[in-house]
Protein backbone atom coordinates (compact mmCIF):
# COMPACT_ATOMS: atom_id res chain seq x y z
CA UNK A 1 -82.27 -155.42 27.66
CA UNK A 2 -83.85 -152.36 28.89
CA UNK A 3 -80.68 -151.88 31.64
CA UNK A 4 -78.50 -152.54 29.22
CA UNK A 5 -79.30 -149.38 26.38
CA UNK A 6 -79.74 -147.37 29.32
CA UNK A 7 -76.42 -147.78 30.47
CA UNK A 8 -75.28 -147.31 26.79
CA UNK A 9 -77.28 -143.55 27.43
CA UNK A 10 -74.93 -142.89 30.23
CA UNK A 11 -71.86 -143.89 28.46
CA UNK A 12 -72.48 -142.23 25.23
CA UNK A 13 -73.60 -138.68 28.12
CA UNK A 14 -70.40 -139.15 29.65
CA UNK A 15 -68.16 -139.37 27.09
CA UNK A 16 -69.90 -135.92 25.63
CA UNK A 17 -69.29 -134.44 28.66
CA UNK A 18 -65.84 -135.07 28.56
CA UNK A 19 -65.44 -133.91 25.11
CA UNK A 20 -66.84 -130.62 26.15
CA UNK A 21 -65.15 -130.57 29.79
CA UNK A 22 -62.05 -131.15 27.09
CA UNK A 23 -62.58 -128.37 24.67
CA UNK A 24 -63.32 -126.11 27.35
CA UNK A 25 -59.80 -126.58 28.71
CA UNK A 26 -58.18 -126.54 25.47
CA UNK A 27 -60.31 -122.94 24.75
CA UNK A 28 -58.65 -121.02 27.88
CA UNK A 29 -55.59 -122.51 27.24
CA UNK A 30 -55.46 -121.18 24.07
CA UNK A 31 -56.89 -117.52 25.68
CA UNK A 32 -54.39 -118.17 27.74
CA UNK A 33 -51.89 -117.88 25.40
CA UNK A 34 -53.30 -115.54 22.64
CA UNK A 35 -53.32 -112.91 25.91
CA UNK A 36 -49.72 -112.53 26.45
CA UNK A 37 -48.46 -110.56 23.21
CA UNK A 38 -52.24 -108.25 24.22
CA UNK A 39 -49.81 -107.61 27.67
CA UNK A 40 -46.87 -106.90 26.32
CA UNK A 41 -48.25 -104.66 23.40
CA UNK A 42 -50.25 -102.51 26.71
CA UNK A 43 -46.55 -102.52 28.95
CA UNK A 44 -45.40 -100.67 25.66
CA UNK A 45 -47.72 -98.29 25.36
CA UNK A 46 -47.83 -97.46 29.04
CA UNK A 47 -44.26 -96.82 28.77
CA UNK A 48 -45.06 -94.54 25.80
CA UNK A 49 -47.29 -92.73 27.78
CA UNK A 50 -44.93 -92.12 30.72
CA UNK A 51 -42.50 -91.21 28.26
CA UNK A 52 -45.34 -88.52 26.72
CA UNK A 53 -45.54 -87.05 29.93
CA UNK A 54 -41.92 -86.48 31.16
CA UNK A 55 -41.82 -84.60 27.74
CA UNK A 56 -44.11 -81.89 27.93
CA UNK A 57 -42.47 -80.07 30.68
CA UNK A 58 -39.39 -80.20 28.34
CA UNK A 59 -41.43 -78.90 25.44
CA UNK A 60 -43.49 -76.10 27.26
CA UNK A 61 -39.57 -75.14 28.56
CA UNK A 62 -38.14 -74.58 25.70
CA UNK A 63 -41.30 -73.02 24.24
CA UNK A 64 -41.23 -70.26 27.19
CA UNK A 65 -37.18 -70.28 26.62
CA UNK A 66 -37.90 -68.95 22.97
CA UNK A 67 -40.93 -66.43 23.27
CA UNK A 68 -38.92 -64.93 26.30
CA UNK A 69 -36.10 -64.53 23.31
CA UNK A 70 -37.87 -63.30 21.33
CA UNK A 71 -39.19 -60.61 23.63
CA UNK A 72 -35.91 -59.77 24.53
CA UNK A 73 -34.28 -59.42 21.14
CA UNK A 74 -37.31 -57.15 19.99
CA UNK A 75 -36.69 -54.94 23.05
CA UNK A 76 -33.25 -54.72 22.48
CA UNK A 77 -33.48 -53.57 19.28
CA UNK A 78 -35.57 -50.96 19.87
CA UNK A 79 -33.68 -49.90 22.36
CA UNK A 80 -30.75 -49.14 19.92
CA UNK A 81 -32.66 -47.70 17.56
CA UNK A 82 -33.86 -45.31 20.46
CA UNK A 83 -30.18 -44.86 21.24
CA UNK A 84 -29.64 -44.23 17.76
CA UNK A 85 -32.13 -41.30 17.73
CA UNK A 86 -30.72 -39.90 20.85
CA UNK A 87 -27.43 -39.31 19.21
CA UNK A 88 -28.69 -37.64 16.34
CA UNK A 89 -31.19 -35.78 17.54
CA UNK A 90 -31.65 -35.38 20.84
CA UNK A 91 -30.55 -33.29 23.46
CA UNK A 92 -30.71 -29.86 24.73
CA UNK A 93 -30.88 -26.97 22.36
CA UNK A 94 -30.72 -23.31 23.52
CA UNK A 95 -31.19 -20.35 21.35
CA UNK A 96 -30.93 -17.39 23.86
CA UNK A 97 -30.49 -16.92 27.08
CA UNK A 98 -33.06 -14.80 29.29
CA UNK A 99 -31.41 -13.13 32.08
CA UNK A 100 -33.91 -11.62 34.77
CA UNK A 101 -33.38 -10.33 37.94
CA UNK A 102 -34.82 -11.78 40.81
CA UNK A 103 -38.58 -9.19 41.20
CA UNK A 104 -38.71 -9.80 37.42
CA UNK A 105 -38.83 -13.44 37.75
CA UNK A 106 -41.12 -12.96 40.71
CA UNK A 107 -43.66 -10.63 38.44
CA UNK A 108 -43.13 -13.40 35.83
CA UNK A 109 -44.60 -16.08 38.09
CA UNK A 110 -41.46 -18.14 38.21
CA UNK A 111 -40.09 -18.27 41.48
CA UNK A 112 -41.62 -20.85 44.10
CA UNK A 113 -39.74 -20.15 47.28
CA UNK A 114 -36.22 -18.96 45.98
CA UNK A 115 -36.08 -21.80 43.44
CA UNK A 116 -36.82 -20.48 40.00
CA UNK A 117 -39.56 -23.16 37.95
CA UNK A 118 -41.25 -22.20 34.31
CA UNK A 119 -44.41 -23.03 34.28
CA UNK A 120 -46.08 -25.27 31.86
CA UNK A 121 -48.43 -23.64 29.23
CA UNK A 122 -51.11 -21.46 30.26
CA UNK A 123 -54.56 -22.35 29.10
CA UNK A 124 -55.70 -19.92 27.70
CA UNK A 125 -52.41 -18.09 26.93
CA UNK A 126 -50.95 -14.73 28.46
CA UNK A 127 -49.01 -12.13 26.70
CA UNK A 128 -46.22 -12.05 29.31
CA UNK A 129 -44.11 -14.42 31.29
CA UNK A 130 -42.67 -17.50 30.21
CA UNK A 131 -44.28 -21.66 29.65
CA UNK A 132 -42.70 -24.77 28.83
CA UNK A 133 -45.00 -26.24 25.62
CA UNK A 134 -44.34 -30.14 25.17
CA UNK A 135 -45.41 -32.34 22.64
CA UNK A 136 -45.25 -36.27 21.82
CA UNK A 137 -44.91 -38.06 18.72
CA UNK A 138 -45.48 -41.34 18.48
CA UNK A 139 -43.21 -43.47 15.81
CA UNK A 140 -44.32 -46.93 16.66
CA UNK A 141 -47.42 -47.99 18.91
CA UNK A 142 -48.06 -51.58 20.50
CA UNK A 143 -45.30 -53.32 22.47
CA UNK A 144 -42.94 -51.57 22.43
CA UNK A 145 -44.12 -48.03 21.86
CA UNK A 146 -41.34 -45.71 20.71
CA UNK A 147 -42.09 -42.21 20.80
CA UNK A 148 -40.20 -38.72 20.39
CA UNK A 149 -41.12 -35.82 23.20
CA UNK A 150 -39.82 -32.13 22.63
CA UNK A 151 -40.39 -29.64 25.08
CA UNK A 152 -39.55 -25.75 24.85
CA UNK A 153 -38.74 -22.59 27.00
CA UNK A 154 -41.13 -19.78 24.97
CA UNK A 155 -41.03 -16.65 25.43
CA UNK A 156 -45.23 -15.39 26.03
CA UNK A 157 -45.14 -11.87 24.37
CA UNK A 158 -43.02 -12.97 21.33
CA UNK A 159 -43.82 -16.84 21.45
CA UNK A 160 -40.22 -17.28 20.42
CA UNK A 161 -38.60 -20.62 21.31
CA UNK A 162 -36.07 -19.76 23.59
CA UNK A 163 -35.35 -23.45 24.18
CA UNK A 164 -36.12 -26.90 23.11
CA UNK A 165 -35.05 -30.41 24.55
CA UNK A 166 -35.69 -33.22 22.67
CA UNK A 167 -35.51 -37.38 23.62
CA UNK A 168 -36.45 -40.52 22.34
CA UNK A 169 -38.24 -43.10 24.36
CA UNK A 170 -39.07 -46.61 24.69
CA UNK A 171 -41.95 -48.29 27.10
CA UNK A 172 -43.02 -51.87 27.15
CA UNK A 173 -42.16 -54.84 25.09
CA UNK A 174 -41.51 -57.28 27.65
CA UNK A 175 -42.31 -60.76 28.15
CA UNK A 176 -45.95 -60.81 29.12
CA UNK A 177 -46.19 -60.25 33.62
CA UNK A 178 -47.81 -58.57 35.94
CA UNK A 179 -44.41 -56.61 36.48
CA UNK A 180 -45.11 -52.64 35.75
CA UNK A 181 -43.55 -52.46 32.04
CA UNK A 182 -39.88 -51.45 31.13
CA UNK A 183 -38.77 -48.12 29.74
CA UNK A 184 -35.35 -46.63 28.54
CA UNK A 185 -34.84 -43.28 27.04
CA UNK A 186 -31.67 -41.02 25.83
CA UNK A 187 -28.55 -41.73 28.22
CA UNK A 188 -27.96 -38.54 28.76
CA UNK A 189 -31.61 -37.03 29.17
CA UNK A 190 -29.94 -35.94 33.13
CA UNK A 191 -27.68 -33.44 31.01
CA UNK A 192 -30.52 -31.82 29.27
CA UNK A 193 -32.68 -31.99 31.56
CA UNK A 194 -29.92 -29.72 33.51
CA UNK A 195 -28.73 -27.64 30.64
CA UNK A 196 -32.72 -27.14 29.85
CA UNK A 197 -33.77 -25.51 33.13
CA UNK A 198 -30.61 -22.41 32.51
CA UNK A 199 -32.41 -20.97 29.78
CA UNK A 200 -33.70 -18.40 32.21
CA UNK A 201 -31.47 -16.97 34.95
CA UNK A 202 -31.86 -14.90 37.55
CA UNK A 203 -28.96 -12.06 36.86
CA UNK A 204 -26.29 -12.02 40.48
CA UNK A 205 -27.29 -15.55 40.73
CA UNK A 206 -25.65 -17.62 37.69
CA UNK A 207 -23.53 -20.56 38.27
């Protein structure tokens, strides 16, 4: 009797076993399965990714494309505006000519060698002789900076303006470097420049 509920014990243990050993099985199997669309849904978003990547150096591209653009464009307009100036107002001006012979200009303190050079103004200022006086005007500050220079030939005893050269500039504006900025002035600022320095002559020696 007593061998025979004992082995009823074991039966009834084994068969619980098995019915756990079962739904254990039955559990990862169903993991199992329930993990693949998990897979598939992180193989798409590593593709995203990827995809995320590859497209920023595209993006920062074009983003570089258009502020260098728009550096550009600004820069060129002020440069035609600067142009623009030039042709209506700039140049070289002269009002009279001083003629000198050559001790004159040597008592006047403008001969450095045999090359004739004005001075620039004095500090303080003389009575005699001759200076260049030059002033700048700004019209626009920041990048770019525009601004208009004149200089004159005066005449120290009189102060009269014998001549005056005027020119329109333009510095900076670029696309941010380390280059040393850009700068464009009047086109033909070598012609004044040239007609500028004949206000005096020295008399024998004209060309």
């Amino acid at each position: 009797m007593g061998k025979s509920v004992c082995a009823a014990r074991r039966k009834t243990r084994l068969q619980r076993l098995r019915k756990v050993d079962c739904i254990m099985k039955t559990g990862t199997g169903s993991r199992t399965s329930r993990r693949q669309p998990i897979t598939r849904s992180s193989t798409m978003r590593g593709i995203g990714l990827v995809k995320a990547v590859l497209l920023i150096p595209a993006v920062l591209l074009a983003m570089l494309l258009l502020a260098v653009g728009f550096f550009e464009g600004r820069k060129a307009y002020w440069d035609y505006r600067v142009q623009e100036m030039c042709v209506k107002d700039g140049g070289t001006r002269i009002h009279e000519h001083e003629l000198l012979t050559r001790l004159e200009a040597q008592e006047n303190g403008l001969l450095i060698g045999d090359m004739l050079v004005i001075p620039p103004r004095p500090e303080p200022l003389l009575n005699n002789g001759y200076y260049i006086d030059y002033e700048s005007v700004y019209l626009r500050t920041g990048a770019p900076s525009v601004f208009r220079s004149r200089s004159t030939v005066v005449r120290a005893r009189d102060r009269k303006v014998l001549a005056e050269m005027i020119s329109y500039s333009r510095v900076g504006g670029d696309f941010p470097t380390f280059a040393h900025p850009s700068a464009m002035s009047c086109s033909e600022a070598n012609t004044a420049i040239t007609q500028f320095r004949t206000t005096i002559r020295i008399k024998g020696e004209m060309k």
